[in-house]
N, C-alpha and C. Protein backbone atom coordinates (compact mmCIF):
# COMPACT_ATOMS: atom_id res chain seq x y z
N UNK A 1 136.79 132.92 61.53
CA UNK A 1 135.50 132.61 60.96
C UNK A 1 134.44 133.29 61.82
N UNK A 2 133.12 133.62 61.30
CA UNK A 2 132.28 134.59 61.48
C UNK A 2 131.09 133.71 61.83
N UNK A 3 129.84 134.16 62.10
CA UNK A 3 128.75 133.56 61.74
C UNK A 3 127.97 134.93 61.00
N UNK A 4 127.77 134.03 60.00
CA UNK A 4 126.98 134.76 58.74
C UNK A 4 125.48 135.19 59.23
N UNK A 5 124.40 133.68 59.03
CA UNK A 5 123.22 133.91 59.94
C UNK A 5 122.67 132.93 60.62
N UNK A 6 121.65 132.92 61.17
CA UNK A 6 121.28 132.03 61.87
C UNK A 6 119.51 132.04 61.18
N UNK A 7 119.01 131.03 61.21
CA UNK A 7 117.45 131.05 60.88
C UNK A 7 116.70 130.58 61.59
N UNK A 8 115.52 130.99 61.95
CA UNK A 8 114.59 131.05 62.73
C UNK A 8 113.04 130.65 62.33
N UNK A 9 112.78 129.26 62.08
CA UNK A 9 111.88 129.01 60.98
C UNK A 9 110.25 129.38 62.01
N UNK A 10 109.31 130.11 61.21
CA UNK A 10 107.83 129.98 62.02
C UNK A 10 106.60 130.35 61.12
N UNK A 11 105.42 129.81 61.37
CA UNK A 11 104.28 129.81 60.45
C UNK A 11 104.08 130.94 60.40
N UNK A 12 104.47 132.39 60.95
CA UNK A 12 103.95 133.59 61.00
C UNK A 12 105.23 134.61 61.17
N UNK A 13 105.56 134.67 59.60
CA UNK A 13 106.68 135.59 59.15
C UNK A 13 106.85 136.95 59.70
N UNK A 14 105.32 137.37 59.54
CA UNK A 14 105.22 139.27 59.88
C UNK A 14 105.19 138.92 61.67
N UNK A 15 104.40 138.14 62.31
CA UNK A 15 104.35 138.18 63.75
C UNK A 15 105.90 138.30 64.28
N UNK A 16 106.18 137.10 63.63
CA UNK A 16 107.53 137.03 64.67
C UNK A 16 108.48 137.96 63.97
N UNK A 17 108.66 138.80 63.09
CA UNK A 17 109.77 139.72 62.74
C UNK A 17 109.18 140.78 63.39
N UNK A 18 107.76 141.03 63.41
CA UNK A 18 107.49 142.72 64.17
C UNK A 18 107.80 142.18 65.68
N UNK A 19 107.53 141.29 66.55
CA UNK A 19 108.27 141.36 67.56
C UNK A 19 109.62 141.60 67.84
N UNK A 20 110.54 140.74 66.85
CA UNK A 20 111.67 141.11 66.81
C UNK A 20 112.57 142.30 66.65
N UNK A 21 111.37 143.14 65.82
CA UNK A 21 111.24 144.58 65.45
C UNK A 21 110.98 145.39 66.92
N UNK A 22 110.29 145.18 67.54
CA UNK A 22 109.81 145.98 69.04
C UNK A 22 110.88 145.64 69.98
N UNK A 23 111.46 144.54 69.98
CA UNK A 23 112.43 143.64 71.10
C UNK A 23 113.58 144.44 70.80
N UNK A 24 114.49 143.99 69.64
CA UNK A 24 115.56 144.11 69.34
C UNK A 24 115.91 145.53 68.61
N UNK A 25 114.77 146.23 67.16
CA UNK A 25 114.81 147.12 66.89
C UNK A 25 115.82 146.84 65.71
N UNK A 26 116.44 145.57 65.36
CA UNK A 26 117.44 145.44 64.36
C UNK A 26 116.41 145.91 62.65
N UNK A 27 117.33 146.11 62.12
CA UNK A 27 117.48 147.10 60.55
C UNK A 27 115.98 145.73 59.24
N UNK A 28 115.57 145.98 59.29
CA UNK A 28 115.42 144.68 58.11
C UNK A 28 115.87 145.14 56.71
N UNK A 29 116.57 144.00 56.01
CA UNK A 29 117.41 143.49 55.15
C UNK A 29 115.82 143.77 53.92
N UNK A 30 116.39 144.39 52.48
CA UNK A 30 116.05 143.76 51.53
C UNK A 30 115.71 142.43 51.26
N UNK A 31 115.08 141.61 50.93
CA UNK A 31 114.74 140.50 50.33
C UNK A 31 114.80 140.14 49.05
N UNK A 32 116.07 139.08 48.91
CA UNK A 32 115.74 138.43 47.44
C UNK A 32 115.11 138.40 46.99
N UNK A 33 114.77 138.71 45.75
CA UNK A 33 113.22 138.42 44.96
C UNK A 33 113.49 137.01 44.67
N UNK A 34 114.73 136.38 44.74
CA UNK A 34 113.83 134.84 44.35
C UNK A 34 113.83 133.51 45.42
N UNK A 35 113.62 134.09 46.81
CA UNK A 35 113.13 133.27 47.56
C UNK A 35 111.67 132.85 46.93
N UNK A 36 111.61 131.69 47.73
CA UNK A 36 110.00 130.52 46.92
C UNK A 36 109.71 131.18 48.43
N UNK A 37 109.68 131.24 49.47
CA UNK A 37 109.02 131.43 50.58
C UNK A 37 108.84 133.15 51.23
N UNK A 38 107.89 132.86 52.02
CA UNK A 38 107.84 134.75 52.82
C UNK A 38 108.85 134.47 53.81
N UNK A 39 109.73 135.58 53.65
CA UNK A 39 110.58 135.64 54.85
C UNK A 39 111.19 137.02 54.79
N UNK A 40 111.90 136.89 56.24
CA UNK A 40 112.42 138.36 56.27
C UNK A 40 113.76 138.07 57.04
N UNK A 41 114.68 139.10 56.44
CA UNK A 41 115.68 139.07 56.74
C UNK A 41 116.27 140.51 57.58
N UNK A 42 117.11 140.14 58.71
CA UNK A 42 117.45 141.42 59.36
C UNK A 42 119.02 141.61 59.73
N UNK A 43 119.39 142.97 60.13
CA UNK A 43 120.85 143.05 59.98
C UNK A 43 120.98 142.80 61.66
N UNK A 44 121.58 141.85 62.66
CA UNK A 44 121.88 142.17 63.41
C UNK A 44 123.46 142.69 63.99
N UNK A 45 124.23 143.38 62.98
CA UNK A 45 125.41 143.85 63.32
C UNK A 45 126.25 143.25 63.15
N UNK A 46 127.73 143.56 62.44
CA UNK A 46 129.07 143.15 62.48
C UNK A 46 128.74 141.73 61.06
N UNK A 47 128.06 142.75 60.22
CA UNK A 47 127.89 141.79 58.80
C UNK A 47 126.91 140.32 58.97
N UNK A 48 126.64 140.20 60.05
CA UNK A 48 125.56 138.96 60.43
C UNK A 48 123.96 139.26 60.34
N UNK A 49 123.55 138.38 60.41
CA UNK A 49 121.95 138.46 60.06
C UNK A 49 121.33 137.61 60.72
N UNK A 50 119.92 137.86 61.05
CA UNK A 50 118.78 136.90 61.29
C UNK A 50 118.28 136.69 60.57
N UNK A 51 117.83 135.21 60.00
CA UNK A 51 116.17 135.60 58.75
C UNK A 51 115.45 134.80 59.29
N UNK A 52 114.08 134.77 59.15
CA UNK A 52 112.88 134.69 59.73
C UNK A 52 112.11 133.62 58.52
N UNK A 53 111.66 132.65 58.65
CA UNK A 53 111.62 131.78 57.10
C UNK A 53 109.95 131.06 57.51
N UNK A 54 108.96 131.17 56.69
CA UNK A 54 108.27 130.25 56.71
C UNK A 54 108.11 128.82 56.11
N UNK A 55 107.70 128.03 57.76
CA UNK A 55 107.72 126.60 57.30
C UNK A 55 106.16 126.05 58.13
N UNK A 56 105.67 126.10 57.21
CA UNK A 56 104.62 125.12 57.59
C UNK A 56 104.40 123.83 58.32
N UNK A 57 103.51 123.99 59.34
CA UNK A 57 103.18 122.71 60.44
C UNK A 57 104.32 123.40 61.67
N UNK A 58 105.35 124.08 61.38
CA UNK A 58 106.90 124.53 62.05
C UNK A 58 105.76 124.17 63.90
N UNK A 59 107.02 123.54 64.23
CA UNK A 59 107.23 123.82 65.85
C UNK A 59 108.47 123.53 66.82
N UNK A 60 108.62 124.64 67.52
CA UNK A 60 109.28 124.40 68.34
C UNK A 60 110.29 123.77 68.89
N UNK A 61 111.66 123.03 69.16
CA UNK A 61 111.93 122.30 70.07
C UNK A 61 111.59 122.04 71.21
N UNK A 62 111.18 121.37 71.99
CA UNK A 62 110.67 120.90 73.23
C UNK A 62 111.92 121.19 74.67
N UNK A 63 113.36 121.68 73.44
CA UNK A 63 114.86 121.61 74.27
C UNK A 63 115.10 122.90 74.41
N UNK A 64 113.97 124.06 74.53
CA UNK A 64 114.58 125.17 74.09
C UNK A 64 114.69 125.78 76.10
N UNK A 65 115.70 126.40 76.15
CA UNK A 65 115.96 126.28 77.68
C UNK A 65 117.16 126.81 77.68
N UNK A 66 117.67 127.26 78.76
CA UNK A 66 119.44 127.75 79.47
C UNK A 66 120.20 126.37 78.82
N UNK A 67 119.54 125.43 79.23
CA UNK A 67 120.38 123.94 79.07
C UNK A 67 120.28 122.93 78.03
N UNK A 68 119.53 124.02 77.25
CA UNK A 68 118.80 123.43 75.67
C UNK A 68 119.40 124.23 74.90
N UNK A 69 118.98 124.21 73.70
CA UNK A 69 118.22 125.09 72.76
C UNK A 69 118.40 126.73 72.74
N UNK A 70 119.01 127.47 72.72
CA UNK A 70 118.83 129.10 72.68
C UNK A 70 119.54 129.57 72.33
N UNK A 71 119.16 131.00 71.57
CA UNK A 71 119.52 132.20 70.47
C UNK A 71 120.60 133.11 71.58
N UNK A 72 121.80 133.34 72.02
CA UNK A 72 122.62 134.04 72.63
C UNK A 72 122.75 135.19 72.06
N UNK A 73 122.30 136.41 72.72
CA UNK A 73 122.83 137.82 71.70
C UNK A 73 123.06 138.80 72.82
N UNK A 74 124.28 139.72 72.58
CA UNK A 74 125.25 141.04 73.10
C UNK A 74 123.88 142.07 73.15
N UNK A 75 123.77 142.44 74.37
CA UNK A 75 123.16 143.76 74.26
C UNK A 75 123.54 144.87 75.72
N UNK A 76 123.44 146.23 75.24
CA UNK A 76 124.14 147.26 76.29
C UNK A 76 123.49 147.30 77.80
N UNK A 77 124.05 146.31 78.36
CA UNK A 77 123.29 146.58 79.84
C UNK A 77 122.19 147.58 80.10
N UNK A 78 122.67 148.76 80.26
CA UNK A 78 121.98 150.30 80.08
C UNK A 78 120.64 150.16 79.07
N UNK A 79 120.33 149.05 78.64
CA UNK A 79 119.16 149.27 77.87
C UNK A 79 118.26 147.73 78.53
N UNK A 80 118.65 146.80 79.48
CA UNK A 80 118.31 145.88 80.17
C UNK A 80 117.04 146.27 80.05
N UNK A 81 116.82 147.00 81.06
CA UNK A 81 115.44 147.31 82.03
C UNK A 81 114.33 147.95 80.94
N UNK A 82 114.85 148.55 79.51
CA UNK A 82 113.67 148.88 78.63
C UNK A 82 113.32 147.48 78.10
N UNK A 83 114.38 146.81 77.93
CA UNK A 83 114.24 145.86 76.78
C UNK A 83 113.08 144.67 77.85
N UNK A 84 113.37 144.32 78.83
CA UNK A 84 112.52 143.93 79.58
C UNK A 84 111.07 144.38 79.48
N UNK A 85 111.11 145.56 79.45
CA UNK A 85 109.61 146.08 79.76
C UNK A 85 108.63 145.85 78.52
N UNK A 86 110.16 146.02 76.96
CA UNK A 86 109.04 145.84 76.10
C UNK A 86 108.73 144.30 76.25
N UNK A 87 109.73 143.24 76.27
CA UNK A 87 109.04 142.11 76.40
C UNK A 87 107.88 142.02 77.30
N UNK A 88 107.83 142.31 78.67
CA UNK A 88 106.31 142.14 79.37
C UNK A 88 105.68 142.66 78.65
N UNK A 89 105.55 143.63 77.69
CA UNK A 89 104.11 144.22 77.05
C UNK A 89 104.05 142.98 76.00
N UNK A 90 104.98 142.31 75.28
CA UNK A 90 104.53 141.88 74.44
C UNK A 90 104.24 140.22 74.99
N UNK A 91 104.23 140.06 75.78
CA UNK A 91 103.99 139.08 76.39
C UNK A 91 104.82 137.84 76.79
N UNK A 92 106.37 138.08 76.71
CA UNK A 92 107.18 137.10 76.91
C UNK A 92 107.41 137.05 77.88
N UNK A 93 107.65 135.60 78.46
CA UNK A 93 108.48 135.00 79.54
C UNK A 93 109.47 135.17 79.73
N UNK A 94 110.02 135.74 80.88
CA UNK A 94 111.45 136.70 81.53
C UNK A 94 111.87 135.87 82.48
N UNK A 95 113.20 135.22 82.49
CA UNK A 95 113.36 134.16 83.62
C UNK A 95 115.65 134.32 83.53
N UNK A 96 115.43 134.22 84.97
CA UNK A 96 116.99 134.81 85.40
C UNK A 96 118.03 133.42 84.94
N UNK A 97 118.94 133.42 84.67
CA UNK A 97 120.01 132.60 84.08
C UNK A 97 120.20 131.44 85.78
N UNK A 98 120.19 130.07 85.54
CA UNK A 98 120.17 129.71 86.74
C UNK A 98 121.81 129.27 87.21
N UNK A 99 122.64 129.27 85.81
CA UNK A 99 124.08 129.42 86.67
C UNK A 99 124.58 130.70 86.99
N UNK A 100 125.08 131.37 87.65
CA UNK A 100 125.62 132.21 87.98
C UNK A 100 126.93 132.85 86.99
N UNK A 101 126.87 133.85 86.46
CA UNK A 101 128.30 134.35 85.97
C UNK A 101 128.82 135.53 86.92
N UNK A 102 129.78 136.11 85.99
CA UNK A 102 130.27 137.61 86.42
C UNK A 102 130.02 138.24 85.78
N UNK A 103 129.15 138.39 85.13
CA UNK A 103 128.30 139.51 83.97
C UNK A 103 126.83 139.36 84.10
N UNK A 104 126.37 140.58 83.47
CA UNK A 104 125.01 140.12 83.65
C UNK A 104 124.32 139.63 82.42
N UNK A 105 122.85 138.90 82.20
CA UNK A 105 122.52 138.33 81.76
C UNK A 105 120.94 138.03 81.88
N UNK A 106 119.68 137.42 81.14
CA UNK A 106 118.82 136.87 81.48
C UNK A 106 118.10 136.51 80.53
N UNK A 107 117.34 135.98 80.19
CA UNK A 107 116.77 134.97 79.42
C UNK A 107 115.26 135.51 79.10
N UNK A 108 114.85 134.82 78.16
CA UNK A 108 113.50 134.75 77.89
C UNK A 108 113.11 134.39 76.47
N UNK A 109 111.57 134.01 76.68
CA UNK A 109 110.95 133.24 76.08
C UNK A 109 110.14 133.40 75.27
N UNK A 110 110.01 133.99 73.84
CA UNK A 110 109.67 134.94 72.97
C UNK A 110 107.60 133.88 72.83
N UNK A 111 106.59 134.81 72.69
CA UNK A 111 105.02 134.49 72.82
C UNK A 111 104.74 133.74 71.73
N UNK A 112 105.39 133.88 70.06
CA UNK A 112 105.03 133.62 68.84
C UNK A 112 104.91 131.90 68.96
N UNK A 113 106.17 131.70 68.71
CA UNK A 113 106.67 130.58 68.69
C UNK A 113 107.69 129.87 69.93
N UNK A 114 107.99 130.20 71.04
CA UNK A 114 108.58 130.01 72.13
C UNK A 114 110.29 129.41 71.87
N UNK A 115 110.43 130.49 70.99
CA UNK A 115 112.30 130.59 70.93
C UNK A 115 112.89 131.21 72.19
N UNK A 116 113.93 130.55 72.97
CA UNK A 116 114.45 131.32 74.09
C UNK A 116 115.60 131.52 73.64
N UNK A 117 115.32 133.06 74.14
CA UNK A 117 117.04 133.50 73.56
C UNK A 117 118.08 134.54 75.29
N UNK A 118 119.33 134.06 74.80
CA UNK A 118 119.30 134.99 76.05
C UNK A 118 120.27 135.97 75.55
N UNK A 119 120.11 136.88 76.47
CA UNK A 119 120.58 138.51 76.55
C UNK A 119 121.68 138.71 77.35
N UNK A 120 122.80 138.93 76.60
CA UNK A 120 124.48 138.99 77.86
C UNK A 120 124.69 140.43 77.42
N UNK A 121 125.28 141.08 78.73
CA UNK A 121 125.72 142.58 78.77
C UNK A 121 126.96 142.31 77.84
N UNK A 122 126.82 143.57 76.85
CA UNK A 122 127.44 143.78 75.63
C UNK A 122 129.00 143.83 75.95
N UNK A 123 129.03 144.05 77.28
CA UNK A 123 130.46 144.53 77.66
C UNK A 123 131.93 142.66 77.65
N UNK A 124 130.57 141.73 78.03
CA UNK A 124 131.18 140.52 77.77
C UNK A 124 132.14 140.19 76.76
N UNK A 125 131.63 140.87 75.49
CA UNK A 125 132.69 140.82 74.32
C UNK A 125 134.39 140.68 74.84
N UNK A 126 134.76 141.54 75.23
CA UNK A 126 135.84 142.30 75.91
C UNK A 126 136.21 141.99 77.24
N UNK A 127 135.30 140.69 77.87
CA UNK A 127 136.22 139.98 79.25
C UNK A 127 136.93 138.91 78.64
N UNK A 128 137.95 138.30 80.16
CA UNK A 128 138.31 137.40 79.52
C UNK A 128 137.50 136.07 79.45
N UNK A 129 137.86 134.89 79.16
CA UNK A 129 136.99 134.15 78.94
C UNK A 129 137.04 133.62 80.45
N UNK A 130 135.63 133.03 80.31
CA UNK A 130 135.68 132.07 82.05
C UNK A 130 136.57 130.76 81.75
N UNK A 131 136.77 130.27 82.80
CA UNK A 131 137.77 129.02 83.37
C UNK A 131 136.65 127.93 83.03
C-alpha cells in the first residue's frame, strides 16, 4: 500500500502553493473542474500528490513540531543548502532535528500557515531501518 495524498487545508490557496512552488518546485496537477472549492493539486513523485484545499477560519495545530504534527518528505542532500536558502528568503523557520539519526535531516516551519515539515536525505529510502 501507497500513500495516494496528503492535504494541506489553508485560507490562502495561491500563497501557500507558490511557496511550495519556490521550496519544493513539485509539478502542479490539473484540477478537477468539479471541485466546490479553490485548490491546487501537485505531483510530488512516485504517483502521490499534495493538494492544497481552502477552508475557511482554517488554523493550524498548536502540535505541529519534531514531536507533533509534521509533513516528512525525501529530498537529495546535494540540494540541502539551496533548499535552505530559499526558505530564509521566504521567510521560514529552519530548526535542526533534536534526536539525533545517521542520516541527515532538518526541519522547518513554513510563514503561510506554520505547517512543519521535515526534510530527510533522499538516500534514507535505501538504509536499513533503525532499531
Amino acid at each position: 500500500m501507497s500513500l495516494a495524498h496528503f492535504t494541506l487545508p489553508t485560507r490562502s490557496v495561491e500563497a501557500t502553493a507558490a511557496l511550495l512552488d519556490a521550496i519544493f518546485g513539485y509539478p502542479r496537477l490539473t484540477i478537477p473542474g468539479n471541485s466546490p472549492i479553490d485548490t491546487q493539486w501537485f505531483d510530488i513523485g512516485g504517483g502521490q500528490q499534495l493538494h492544497v484545499v481552502y477552508v475557511e477560519h482554517f488554523t493550524v495545530s498548536p502540535f505541529e513540531g519534531e514531536f507533533g504534527r509534521h509533513l516528512a518528505l525525501f529530498h537529495p542532500l546535494r540540494e540541502f543548502d539551496a533548499m535552505k536558502a530559499r526558505l530564509a528568503a521566504h521567510g521560514a523557520e529552519i530548526f535542526h532535528a533534536r534526536r539525533p539519526t545517521p542520516f541527515e535531516r532538518f526541519f522547518f516551519r513554513e510563514p503561510i500557515n506554520g505547517y512543519v515539515f521535515e526534510v530527510i536525505d533522499a538516500a534514507r529510502m535505501t538504509m536499513p531501518a533503525e532499531p
